[in-house]
PDB file of N, CA and C in Angstrom:
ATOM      1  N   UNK A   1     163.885 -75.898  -0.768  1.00  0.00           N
ATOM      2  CA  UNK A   1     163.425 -75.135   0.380  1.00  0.00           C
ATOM      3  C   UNK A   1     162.004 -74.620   0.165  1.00  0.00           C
ATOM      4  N   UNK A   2     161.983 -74.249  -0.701  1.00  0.00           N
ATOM      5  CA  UNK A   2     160.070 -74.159  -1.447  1.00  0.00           C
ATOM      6  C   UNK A   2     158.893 -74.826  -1.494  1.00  0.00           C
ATOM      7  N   UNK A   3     159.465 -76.218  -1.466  1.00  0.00           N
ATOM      8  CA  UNK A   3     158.671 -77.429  -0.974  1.00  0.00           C
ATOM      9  C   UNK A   3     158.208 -77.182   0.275  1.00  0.00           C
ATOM     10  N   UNK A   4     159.401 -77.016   1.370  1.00  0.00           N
ATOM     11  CA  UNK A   4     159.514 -77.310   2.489  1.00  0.00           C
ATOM     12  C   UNK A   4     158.237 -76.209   2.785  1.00  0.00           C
ATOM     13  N   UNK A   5     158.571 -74.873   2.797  1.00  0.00           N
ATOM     14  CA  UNK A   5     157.822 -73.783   3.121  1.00  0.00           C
ATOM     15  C   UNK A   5     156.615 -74.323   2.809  1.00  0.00           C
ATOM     16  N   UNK A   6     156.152 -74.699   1.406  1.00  0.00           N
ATOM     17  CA  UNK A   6     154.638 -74.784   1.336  1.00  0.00           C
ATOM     18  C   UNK A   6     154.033 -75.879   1.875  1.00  0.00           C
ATOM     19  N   UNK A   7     155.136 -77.240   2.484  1.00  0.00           N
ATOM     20  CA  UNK A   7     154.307 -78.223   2.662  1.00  0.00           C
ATOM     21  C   UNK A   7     153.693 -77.823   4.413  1.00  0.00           C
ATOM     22  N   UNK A   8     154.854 -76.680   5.266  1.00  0.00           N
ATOM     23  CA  UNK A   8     154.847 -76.277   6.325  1.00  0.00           C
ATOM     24  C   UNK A   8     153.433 -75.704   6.302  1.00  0.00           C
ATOM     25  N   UNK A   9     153.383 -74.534   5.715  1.00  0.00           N
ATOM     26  CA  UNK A   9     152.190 -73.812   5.615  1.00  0.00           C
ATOM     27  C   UNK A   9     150.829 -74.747   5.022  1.00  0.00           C
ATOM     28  N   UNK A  10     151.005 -75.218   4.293  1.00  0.00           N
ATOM     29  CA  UNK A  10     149.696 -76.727   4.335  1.00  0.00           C
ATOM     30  C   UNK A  10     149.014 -77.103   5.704  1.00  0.00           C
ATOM     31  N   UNK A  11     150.712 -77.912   6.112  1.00  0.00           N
ATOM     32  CA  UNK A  11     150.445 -78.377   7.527  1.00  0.00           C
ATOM     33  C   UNK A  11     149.560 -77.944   8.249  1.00  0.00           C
ATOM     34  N   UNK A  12     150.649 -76.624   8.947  1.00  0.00           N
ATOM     35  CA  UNK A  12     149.851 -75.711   9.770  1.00  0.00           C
ATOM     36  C   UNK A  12     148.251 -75.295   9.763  1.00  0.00           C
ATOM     37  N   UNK A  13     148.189 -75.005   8.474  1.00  0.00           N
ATOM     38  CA  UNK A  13     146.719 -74.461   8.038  1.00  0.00           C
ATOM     39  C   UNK A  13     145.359 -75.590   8.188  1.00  0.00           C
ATOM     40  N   UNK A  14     145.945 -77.040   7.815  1.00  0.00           N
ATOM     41  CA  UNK A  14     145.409 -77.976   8.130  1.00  0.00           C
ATOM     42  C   UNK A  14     144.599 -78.618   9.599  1.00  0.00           C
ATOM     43  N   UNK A  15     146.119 -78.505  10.369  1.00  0.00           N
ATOM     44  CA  UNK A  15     146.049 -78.112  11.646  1.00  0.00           C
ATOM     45  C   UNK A  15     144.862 -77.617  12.719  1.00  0.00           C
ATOM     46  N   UNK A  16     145.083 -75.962  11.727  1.00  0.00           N
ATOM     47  CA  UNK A  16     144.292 -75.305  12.695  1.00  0.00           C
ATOM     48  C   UNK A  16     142.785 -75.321  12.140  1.00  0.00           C
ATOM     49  N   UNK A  17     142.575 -76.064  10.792  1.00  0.00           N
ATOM     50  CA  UNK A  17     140.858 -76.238  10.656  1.00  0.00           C
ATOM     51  C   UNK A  17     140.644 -77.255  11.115  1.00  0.00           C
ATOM     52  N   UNK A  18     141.267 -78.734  11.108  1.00  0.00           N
ATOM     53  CA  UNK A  18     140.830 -79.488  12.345  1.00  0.00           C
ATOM     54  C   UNK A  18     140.994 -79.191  13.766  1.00  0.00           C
ATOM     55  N   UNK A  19     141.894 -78.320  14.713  1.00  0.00           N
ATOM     56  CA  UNK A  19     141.138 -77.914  15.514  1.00  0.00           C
ATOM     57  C   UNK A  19     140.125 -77.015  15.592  1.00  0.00           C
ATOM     58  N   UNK A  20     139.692 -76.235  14.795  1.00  0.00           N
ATOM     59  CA  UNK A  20     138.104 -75.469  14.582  1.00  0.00           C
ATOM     60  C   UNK A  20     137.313 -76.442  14.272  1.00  0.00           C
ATOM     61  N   UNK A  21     137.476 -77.467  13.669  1.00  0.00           N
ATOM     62  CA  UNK A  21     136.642 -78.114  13.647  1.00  0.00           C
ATOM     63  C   UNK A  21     136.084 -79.166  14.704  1.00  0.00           C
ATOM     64  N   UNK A  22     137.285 -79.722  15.442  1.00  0.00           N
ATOM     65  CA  UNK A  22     136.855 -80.105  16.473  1.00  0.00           C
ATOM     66  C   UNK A  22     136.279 -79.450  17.239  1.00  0.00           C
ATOM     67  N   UNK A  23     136.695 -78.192  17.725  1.00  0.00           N
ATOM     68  CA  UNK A  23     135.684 -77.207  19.166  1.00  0.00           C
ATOM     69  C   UNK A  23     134.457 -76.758  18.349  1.00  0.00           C
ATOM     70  N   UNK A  24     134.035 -77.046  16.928  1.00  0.00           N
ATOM     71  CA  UNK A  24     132.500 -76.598  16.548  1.00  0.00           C
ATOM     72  C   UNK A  24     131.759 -77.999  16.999  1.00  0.00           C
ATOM     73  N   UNK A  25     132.641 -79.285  16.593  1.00  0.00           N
ATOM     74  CA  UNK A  25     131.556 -80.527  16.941  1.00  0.00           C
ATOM     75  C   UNK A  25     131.359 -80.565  18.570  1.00  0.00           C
ATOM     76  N   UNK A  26     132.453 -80.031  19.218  1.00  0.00           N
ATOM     77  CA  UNK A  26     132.054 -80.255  20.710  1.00  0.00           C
ATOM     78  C   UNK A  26     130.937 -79.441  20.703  1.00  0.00           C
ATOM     79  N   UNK A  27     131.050 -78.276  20.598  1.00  0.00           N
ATOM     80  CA  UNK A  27     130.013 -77.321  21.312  1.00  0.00           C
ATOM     81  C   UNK A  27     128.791 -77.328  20.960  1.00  0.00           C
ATOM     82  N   UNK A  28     128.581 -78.193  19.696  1.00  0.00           N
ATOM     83  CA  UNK A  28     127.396 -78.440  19.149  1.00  0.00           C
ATOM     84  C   UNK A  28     126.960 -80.016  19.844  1.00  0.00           C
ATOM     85  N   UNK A  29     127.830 -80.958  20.074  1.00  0.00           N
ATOM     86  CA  UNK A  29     127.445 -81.829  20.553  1.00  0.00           C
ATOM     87  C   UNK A  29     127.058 -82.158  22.030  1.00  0.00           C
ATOM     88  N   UNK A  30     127.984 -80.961  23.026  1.00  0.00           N
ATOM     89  CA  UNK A  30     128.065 -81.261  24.633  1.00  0.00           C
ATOM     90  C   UNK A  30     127.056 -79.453  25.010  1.00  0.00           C
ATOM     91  N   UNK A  31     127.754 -78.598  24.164  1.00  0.00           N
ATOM     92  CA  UNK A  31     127.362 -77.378  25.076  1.00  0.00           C
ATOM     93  C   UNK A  31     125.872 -77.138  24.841  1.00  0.00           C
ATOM     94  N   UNK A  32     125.641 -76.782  23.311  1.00  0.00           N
ATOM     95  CA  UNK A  32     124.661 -76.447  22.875  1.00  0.00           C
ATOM     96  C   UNK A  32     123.272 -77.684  23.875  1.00  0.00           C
ATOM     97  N   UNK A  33     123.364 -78.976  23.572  1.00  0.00           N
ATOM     98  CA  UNK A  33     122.378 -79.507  24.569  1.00  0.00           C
ATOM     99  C   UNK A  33     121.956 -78.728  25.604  1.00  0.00           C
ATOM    100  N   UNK A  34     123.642 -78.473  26.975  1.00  0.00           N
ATOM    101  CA  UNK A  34     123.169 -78.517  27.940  1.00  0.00           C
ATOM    102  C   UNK A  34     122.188 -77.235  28.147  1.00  0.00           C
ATOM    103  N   UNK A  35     122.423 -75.879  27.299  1.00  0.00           N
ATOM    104  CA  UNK A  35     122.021 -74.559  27.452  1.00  0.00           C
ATOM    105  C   UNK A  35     120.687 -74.689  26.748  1.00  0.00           C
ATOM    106  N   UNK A  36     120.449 -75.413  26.209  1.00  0.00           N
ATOM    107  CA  UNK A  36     118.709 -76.331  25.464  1.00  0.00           C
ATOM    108  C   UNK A  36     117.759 -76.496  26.819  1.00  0.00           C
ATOM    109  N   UNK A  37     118.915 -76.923  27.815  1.00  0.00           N
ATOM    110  CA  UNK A  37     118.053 -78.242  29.073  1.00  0.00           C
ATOM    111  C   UNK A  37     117.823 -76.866  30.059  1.00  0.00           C
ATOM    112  N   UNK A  38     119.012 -76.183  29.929  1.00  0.00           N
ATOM    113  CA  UNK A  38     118.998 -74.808  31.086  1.00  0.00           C
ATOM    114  C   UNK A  38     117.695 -73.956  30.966  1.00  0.00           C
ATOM    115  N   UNK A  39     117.483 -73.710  29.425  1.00  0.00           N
ATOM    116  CA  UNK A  39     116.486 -72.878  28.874  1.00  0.00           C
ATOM    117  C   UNK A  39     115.221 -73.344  28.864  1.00  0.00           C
ATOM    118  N   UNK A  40     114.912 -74.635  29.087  1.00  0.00           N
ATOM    119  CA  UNK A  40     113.376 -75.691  29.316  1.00  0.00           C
ATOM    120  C   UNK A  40     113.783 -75.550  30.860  1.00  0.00           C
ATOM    121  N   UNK A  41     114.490 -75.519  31.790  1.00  0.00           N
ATOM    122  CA  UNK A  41     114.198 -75.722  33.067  1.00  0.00           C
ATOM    123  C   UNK A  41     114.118 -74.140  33.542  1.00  0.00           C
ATOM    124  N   UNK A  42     114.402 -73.037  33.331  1.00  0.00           N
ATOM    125  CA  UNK A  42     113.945 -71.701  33.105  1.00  0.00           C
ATOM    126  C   UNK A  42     112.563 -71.220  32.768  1.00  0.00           C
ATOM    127  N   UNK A  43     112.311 -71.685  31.695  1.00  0.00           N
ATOM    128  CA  UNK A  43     110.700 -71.704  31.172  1.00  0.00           C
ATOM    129  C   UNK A  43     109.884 -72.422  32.290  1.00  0.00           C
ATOM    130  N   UNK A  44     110.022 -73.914  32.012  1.00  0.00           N
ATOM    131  CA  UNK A  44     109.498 -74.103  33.024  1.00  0.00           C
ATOM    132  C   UNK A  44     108.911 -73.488  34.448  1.00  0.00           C
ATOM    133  N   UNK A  45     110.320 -73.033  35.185  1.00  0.00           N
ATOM    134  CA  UNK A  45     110.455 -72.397  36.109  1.00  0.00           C
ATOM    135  C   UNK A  45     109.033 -70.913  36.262  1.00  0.00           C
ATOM    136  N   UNK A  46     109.492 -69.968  34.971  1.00  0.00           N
ATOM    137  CA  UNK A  46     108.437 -69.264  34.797  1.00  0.00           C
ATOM    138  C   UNK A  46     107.341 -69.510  34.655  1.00  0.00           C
ATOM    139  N   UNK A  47     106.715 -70.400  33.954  1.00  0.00           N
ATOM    140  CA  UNK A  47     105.551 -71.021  33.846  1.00  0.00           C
ATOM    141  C   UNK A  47     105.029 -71.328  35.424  1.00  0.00           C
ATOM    142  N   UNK A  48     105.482 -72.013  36.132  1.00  0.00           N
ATOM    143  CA  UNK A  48     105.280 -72.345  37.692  1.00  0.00           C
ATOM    144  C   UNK A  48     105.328 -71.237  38.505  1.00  0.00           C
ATOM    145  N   UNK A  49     105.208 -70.259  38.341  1.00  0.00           N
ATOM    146  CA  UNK A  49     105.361 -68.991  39.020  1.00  0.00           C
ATOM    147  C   UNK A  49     104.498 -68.604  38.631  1.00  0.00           C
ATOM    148  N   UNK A  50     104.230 -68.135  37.478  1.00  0.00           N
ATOM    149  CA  UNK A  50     103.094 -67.324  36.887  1.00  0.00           C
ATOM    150  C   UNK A  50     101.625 -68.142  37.191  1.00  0.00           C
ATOM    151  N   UNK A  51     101.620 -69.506  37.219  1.00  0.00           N
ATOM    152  CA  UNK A  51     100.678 -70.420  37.377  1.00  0.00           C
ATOM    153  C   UNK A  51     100.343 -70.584  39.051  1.00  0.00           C
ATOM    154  N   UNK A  52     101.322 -70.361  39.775  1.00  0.00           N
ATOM    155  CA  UNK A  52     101.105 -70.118  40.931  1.00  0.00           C
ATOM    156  C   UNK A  52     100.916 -68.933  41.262  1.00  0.00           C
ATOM    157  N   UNK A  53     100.952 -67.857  41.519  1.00  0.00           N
ATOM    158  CA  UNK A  53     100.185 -66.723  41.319  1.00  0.00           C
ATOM    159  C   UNK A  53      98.539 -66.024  40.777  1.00  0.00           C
ATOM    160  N   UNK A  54      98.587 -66.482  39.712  1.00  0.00           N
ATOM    161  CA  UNK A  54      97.393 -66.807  39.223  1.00  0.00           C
ATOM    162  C   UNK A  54      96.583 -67.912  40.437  1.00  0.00           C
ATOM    163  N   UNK A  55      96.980 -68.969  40.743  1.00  0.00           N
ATOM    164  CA  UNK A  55      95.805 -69.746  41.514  1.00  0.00           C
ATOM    165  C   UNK A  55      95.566 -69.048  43.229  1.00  0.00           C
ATOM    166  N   UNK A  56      96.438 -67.886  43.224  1.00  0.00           N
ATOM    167  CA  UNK A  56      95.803 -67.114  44.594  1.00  0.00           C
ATOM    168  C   UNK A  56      95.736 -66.002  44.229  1.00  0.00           C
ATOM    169  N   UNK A  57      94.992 -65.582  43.133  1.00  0.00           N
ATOM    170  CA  UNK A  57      94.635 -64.541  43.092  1.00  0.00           C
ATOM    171  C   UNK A  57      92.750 -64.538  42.753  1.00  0.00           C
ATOM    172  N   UNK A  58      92.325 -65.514  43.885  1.00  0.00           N
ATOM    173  CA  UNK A  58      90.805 -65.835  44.156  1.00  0.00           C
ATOM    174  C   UNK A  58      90.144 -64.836  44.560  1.00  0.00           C
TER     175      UNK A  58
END
């Protein structure tokens, strides 16, 4: 029964670092990009504002 318990608790523990490990490769592979692309089209955004402003203030 000692076996059993520790091979359970292995398992489990195993388990749950491949799923942590899977939701770190997603979020590094899908999320992290898209909030990269959000944050250049933001900047951007500011940049074009401030640059437009500036050209009527003749």
């Amino acid at each position: 029964m000692k076996h059993f318990t520790n091979g359970l608790i292995v398992g489990v523990l195993g388990t749950v670092a491949a799923g942590l490990g899977a939701l770190l490769t997603f979020k590094k592979s899908v999320v992290d990009p898209i909030e990269d692309q959000e944050q250049k089209f933001e900047d951007n955004r500011k940049r074009a504002m401030r640059k437009s402003r500036a050209a009527h203030h003749g």
